[in-house]
C-alpha atoms as a PDB file:
ATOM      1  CA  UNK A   1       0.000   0.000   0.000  1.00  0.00           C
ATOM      2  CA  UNK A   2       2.658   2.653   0.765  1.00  0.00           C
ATOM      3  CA  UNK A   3       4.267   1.978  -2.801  1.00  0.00           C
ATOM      4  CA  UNK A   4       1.176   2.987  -4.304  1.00  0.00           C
ATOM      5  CA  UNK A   5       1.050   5.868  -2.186  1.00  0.00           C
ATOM      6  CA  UNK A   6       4.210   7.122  -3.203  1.00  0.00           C
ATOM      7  CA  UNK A   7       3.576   6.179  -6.851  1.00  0.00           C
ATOM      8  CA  UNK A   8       0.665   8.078  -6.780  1.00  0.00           C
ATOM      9  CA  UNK A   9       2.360  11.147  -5.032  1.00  0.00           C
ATOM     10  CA  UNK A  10       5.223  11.343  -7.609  1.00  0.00           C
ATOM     11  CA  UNK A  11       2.427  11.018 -10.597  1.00  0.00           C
ATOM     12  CA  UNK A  12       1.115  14.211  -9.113  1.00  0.00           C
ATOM     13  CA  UNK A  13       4.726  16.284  -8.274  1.00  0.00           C
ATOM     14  CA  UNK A  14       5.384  14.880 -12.712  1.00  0.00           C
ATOM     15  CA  UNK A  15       1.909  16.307 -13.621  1.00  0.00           C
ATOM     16  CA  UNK A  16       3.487  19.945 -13.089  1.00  0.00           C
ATOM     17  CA  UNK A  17       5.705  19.601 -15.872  1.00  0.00           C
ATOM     18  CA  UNK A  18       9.324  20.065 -16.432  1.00  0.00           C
ATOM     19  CA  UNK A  19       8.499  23.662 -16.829  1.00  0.00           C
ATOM     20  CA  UNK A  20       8.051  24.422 -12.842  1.00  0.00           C
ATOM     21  CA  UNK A  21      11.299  26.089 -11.255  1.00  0.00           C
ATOM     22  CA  UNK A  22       9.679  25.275  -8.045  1.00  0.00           C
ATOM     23  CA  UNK A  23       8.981  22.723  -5.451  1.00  0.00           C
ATOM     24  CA  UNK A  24       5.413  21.511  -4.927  1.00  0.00           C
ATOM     25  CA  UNK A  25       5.414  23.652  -1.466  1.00  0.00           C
ATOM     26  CA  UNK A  26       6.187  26.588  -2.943  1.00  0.00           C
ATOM     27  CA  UNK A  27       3.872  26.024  -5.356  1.00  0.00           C
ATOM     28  CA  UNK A  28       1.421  25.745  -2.132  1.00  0.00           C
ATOM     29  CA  UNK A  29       2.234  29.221  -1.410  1.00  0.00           C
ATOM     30  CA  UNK A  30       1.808  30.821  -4.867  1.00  0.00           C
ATOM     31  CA  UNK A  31      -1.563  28.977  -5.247  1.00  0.00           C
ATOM     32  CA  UNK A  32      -2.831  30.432  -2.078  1.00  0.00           C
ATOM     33  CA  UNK A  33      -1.390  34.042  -3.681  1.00  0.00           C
ATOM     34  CA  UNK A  34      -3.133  33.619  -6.308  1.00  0.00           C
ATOM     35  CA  UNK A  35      -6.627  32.239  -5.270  1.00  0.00           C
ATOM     36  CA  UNK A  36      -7.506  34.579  -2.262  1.00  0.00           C
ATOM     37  CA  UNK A  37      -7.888  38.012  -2.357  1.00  0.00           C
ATOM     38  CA  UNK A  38      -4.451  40.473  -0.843  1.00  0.00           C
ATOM     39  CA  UNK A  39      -2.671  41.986   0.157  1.00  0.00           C
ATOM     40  CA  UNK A  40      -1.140  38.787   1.531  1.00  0.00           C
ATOM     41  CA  UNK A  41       1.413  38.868   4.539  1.00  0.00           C
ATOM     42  CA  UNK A  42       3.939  35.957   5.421  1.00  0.00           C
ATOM     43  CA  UNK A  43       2.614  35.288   8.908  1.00  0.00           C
ATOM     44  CA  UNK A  44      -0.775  34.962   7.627  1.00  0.00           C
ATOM     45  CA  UNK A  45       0.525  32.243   4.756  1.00  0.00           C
ATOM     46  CA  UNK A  46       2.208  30.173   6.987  1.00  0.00           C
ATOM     47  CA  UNK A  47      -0.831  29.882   9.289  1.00  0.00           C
ATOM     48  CA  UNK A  48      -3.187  28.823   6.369  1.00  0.00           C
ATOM     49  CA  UNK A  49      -0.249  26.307   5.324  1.00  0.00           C
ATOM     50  CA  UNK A  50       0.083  25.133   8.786  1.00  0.00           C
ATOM     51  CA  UNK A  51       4.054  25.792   8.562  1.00  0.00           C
ATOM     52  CA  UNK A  52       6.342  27.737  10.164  1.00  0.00           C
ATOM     53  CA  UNK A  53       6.870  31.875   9.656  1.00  0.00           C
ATOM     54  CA  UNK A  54      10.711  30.556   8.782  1.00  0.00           C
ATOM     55  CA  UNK A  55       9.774  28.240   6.035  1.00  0.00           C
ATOM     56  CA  UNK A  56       7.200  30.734   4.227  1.00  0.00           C
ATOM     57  CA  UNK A  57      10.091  33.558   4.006  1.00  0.00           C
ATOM     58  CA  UNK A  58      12.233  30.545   2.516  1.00  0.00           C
ATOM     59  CA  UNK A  59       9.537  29.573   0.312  1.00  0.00           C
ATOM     60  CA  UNK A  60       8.842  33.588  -0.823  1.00  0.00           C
ATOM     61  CA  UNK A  61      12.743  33.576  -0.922  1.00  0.00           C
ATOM     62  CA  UNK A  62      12.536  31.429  -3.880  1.00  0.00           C
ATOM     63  CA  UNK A  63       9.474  32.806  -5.483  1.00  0.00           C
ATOM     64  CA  UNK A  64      10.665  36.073  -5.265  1.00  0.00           C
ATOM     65  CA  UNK A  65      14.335  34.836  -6.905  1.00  0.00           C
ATOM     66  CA  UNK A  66      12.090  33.237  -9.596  1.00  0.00           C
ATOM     67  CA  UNK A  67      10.202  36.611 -10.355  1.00  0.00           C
ATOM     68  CA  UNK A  68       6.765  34.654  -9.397  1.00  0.00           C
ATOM     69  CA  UNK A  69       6.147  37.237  -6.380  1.00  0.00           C
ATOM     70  CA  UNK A  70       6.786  40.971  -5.816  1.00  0.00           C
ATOM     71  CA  UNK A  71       7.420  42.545  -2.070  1.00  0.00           C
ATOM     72  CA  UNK A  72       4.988  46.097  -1.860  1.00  0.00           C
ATOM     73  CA  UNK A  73       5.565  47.799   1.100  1.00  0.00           C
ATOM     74  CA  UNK A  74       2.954  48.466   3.302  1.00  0.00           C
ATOM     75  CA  UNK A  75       1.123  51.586   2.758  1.00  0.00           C
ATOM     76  CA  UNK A  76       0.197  52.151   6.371  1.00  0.00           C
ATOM     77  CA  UNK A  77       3.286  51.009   7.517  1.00  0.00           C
ATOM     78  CA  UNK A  78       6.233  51.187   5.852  1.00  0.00           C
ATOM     79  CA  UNK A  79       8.188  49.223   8.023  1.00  0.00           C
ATOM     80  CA  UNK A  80       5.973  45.683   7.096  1.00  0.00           C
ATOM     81  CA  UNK A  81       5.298  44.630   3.631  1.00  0.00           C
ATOM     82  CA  UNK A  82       2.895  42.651   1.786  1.00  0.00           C
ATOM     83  CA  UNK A  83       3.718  40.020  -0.605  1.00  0.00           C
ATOM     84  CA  UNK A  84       1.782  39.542  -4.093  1.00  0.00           C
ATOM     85  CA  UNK A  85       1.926  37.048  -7.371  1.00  0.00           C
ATOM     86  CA  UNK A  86       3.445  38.583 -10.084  1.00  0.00           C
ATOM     87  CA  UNK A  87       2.138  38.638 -13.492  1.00  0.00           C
ATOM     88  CA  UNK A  88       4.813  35.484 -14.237  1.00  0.00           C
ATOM     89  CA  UNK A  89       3.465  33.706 -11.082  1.00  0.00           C
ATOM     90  CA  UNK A  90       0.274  34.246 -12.408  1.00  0.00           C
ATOM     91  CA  UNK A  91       0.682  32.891 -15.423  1.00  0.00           C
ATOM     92  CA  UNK A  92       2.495  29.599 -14.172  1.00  0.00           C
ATOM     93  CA  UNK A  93      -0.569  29.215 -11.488  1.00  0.00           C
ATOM     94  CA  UNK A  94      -2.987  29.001 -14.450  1.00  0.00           C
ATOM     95  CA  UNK A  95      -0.808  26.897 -16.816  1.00  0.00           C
ATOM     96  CA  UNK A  96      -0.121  24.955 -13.543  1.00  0.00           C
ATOM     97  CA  UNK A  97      -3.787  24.939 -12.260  1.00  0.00           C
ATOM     98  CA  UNK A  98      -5.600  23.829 -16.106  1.00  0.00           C
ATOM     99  CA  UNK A  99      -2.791  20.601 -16.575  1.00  0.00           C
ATOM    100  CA  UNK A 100      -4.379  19.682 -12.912  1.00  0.00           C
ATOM    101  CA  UNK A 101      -7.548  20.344 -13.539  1.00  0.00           C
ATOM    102  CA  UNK A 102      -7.281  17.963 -16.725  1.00  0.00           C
ATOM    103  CA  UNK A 103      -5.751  15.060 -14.965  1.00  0.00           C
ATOM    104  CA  UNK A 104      -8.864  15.545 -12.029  1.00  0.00           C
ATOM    105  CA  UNK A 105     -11.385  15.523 -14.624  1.00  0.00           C
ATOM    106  CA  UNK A 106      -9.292  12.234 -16.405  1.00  0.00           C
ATOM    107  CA  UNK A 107      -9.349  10.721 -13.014  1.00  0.00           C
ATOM    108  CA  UNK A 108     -13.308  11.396 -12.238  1.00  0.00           C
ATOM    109  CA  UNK A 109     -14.088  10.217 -15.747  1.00  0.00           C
ATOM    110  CA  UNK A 110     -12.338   6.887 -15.461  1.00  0.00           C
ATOM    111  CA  UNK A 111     -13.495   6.669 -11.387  1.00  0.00           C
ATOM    112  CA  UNK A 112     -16.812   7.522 -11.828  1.00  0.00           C
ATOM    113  CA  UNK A 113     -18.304  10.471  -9.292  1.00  0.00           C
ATOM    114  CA  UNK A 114     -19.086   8.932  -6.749  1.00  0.00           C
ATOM    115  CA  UNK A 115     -16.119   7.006  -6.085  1.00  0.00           C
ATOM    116  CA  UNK A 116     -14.042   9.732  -7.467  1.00  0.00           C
ATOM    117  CA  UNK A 117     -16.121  12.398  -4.551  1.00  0.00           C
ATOM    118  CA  UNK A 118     -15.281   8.864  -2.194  1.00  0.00           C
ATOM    119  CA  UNK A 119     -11.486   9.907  -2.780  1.00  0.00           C
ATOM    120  CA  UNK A 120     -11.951  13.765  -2.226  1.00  0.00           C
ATOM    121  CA  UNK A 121     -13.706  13.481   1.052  1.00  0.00           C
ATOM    122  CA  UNK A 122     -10.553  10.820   2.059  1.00  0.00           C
ATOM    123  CA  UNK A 123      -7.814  13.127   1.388  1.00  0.00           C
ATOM    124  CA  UNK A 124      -9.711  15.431   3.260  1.00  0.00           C
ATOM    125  CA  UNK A 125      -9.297  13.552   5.839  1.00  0.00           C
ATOM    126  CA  UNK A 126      -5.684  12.415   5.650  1.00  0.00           C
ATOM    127  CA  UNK A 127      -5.043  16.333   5.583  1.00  0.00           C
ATOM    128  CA  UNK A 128      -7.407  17.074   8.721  1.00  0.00           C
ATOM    129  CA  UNK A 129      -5.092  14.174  10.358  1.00  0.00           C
ATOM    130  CA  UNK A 130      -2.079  15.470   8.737  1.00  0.00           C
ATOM    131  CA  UNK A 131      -2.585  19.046  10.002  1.00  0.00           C
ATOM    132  CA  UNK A 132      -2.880  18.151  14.028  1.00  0.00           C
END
């Protein structure tokens, strides 16, 4: 069971495409950028991740490096600053997001919806376990 596990984690991380400069966690963080409304600050990331305030500056480290997210200093106080997807990381979300998006609706067609909304409400789960 735990080979097929992994199998079926690796499938997913390949599904990106050789095109990603970035890990699947930083990836985490962009989405998130990129599908709730801003200004978005690092403390506030890592709590919706469920990381650490240390690994979210790594992670914006690299997305900023990568040109995928743009520091804006705060405009009530210039000493904090917001964080926000560029247009780049924008545009690798959506490529990103629709290759996804195909292999879910490939999966549900060859599952079946029910058993394929069986699987969603399990890794729902695992995460809710995951996360405490």
């Amino acid at each position: 069971m735990n080979a097929e596990i992994m199998r079926f984690c690796r499938a997913v991380m390949r599904n990106a495409g050789d095109d990603m400069p970035i890990r699947a966690s930083q990836f985490a963080v962009l989405s998130i950028m990129c599908t709730t409304p801003g200004p978005h600050v690092p403390a506030i990331l890592a709590e919706t991740l469920h990381v650490s305030k240390a690994m979210i500056s790594a992670h914006l480290a690299v997305l900023i490096e990568h040109g995928l997210v743009v520091r804006v200093p705060s405009p009530e106080d210039g000493r904090s600053v917001y964080v926000m997807p560029s247009k780049r990381g924008k545009d690798l979300f959506n490529k990103i997001s629709q290759t996804n998006n195909e292999k879910m609706n490939l999966i549900k067609s060859k599952l079946g919806t029910k058993k394929f909304d069986m699987f969603v409400r399990l890794i729902a789960q695992v995460n809710q376990i995951i996360d405490k």
